[in-house]
N, C-alpha and C. Protein backbone atom coordinates (compact mmCIF):
# COMPACT_ATOMS: atom_id res chain seq x y z
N UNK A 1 -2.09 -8.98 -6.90
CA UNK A 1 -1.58 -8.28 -5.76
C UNK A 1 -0.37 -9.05 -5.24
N UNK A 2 0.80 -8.56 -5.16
CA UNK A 2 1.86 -9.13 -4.27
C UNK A 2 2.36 -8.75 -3.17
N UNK A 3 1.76 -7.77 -2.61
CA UNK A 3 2.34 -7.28 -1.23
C UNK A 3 1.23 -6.06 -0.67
N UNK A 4 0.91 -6.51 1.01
CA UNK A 4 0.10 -5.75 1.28
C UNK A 4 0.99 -5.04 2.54
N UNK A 5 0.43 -3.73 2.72
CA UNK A 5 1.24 -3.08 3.97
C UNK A 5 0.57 -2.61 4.64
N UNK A 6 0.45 -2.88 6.12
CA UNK A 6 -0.30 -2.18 6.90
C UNK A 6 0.67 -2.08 8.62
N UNK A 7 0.01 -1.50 9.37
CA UNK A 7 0.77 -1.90 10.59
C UNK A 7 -0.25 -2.75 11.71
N UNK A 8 -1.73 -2.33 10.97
CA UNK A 8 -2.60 -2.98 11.81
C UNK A 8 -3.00 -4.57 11.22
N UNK A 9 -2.70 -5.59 12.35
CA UNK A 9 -2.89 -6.82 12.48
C UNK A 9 -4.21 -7.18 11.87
N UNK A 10 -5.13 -6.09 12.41
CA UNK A 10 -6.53 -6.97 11.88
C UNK A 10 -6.91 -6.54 10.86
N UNK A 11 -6.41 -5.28 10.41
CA UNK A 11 -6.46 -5.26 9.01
C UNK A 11 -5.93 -5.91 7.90
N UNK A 12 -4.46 -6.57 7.97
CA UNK A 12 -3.86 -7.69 7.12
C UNK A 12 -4.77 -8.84 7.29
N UNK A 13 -5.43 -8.70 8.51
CA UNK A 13 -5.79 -10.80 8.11
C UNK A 13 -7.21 -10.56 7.67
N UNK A 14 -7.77 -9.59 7.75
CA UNK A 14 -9.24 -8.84 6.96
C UNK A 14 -9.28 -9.16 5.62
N UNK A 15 -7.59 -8.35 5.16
CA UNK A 15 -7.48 -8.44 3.49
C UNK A 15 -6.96 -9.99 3.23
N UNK A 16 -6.01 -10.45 4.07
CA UNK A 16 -6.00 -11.59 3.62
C UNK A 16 -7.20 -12.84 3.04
N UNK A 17 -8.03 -12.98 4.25
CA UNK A 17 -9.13 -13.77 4.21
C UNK A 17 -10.00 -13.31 3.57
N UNK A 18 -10.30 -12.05 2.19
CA UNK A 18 -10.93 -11.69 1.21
C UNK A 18 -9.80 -12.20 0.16
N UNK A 19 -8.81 -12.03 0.67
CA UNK A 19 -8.04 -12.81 -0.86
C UNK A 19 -8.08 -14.52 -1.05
N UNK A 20 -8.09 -14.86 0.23
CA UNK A 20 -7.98 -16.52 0.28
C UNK A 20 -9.66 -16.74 -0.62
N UNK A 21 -10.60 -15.97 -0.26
CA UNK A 21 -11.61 -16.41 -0.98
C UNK A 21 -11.69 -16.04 -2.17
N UNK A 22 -11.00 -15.46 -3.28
CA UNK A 22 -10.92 -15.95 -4.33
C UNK A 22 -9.77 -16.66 -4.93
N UNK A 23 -9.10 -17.46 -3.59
CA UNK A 23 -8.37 -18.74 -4.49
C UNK A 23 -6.99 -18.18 -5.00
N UNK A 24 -6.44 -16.74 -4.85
CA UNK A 24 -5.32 -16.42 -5.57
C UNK A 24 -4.26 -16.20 -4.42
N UNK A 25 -2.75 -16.51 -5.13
CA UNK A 25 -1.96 -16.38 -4.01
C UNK A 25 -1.65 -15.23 -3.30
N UNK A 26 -1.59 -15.93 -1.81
CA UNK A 26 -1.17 -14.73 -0.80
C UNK A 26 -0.19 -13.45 -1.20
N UNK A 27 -0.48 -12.32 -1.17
CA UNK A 27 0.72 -11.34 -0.78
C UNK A 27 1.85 -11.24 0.04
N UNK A 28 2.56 -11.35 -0.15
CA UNK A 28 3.68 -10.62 0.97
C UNK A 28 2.69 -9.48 1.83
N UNK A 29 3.26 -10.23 3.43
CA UNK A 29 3.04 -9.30 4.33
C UNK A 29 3.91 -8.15 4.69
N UNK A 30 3.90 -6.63 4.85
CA UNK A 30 4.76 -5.90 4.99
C UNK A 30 4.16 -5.52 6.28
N UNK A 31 5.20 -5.66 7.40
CA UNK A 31 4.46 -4.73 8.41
C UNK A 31 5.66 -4.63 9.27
N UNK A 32 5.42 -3.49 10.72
CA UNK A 32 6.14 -3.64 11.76
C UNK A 32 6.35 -2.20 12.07
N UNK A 33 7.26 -1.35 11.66
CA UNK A 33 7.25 0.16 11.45
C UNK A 33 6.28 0.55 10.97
N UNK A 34 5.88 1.81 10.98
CA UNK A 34 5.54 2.76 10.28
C UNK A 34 5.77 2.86 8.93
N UNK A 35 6.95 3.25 8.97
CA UNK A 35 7.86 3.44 7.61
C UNK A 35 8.27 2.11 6.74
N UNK A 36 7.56 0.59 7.60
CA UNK A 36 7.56 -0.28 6.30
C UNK A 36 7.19 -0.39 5.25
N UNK A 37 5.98 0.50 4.80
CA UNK A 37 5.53 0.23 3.79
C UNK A 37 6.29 0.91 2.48
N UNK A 38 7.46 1.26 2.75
CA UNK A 38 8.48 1.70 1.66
C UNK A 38 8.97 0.43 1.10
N UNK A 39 9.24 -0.15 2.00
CA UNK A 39 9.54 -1.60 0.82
C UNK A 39 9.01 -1.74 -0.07
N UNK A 40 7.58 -1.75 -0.10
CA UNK A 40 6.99 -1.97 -1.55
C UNK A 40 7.57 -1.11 -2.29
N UNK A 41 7.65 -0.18 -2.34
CA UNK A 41 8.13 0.46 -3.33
C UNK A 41 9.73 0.24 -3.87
N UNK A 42 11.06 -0.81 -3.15
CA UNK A 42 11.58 -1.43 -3.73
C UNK A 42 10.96 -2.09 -4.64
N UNK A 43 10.02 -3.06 -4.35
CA UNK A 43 9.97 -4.08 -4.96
C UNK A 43 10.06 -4.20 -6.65
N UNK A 44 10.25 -4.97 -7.56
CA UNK A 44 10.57 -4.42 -9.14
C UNK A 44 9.00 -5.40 -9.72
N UNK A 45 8.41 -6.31 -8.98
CA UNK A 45 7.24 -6.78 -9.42
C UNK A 45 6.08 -5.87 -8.99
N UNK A 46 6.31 -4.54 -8.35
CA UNK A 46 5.05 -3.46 -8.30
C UNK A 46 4.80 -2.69 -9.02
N UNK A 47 3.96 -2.32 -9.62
CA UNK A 47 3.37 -1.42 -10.89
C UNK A 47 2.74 -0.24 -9.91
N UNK A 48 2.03 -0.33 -9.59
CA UNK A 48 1.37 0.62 -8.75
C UNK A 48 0.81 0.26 -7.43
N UNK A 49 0.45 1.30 -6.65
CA UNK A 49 -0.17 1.02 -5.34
C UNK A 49 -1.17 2.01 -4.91
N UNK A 50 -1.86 1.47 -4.16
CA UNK A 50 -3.23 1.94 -4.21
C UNK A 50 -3.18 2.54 -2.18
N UNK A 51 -3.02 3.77 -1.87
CA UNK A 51 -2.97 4.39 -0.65
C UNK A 51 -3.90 4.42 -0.09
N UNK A 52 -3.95 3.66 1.17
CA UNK A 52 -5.70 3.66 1.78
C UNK A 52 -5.33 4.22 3.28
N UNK A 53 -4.59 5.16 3.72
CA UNK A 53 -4.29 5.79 5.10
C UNK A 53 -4.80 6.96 5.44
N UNK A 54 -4.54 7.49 6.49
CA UNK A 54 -5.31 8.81 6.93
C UNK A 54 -4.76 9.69 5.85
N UNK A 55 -5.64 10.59 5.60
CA UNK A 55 -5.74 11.21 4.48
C UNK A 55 -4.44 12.64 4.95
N UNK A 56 -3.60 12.46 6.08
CA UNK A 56 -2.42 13.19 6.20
C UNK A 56 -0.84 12.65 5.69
N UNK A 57 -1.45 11.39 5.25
CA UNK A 57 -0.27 10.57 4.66
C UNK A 57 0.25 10.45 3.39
N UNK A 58 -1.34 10.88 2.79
CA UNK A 58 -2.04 10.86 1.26
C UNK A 58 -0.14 11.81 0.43
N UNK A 59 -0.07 12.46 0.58
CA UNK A 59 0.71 12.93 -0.40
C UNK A 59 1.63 12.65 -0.10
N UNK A 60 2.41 12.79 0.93
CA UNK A 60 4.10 12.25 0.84
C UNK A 60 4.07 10.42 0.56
N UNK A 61 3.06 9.47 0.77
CA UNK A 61 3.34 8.37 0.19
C UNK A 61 3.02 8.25 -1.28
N UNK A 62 2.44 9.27 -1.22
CA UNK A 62 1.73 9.16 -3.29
C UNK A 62 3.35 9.88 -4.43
N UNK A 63 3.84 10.71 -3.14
CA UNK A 63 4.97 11.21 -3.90
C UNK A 63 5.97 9.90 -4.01
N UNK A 64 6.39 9.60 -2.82
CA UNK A 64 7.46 8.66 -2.53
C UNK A 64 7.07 7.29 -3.14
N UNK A 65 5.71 7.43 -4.00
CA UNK A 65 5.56 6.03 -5.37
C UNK A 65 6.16 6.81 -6.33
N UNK A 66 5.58 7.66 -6.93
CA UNK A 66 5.97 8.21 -8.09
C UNK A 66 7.25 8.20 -8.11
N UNK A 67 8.03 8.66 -7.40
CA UNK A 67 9.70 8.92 -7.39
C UNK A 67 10.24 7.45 -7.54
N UNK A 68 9.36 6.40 -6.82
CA UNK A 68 9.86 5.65 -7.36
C UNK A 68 8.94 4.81 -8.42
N UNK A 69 8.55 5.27 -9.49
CA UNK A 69 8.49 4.56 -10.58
C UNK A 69 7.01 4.29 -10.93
N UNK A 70 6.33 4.14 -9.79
CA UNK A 70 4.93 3.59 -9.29
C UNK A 70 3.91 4.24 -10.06
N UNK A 71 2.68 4.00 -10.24
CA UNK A 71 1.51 4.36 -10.33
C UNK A 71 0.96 4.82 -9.06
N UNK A 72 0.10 5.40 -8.63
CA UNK A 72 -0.26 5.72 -7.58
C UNK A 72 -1.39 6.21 -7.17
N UNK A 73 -2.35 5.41 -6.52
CA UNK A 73 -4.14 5.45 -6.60
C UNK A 73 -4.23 5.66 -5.32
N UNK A 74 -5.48 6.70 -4.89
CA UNK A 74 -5.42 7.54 -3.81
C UNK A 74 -6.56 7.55 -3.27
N UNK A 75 -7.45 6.72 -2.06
CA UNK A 75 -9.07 6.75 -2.20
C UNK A 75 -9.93 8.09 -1.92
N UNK A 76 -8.68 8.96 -1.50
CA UNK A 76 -9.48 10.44 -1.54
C UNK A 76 -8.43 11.75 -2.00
N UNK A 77 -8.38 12.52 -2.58
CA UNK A 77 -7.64 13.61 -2.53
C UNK A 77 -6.07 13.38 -1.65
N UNK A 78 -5.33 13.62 -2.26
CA UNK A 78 -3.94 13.93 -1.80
C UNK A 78 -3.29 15.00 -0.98
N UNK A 79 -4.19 15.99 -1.33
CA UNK A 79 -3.59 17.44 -0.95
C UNK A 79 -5.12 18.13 -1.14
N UNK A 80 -4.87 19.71 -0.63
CA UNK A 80 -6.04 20.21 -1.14
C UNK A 80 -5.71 21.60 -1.54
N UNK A 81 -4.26 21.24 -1.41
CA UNK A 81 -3.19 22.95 -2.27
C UNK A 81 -2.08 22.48 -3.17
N UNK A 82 -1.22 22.78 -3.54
CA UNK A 82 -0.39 22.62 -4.44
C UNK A 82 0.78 22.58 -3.64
């Protein structure tokens, strides 16, 4: 994992302190806007990303991986029309 995005505080140091316990290096923190979590999707060391937001977010961030390049894992349905 190299970069986590959230806007909520206690959710980054949640995931953090599950990552510190297995010993591997920290992620990049992305936060502040809303719309930070597009950076990751600059990034050229991301393969894919895994969308864990209200499920009204689900498709325009699952699109805006794909477009750029990404893999894109979704913990529930994206859409529920075409």
């Amino acid at each position: 994992m190299v970069a986590i995005a959230d806007t909520d505080a206690q959710s980054i140091a949640s995931t953090q302190a599950l990552i510190a316990k297995t010993q591997r290096p920290q992620p990049e923190v992305i936060t502040g806007s809303s719309g930070a979590w597009e950076r990751v999707l600059d990034r050229r060391d991301v393969d894919a990303v895994v969308i864990a937001t209200p499920w009204e977010l689900h498709t325009a961030m699952a699109v805006a991986a794909m477009r750029a390049g990404k893999h894109a894992s979704i913990e529930v349905p994206a859409a529920v029309k075409l």
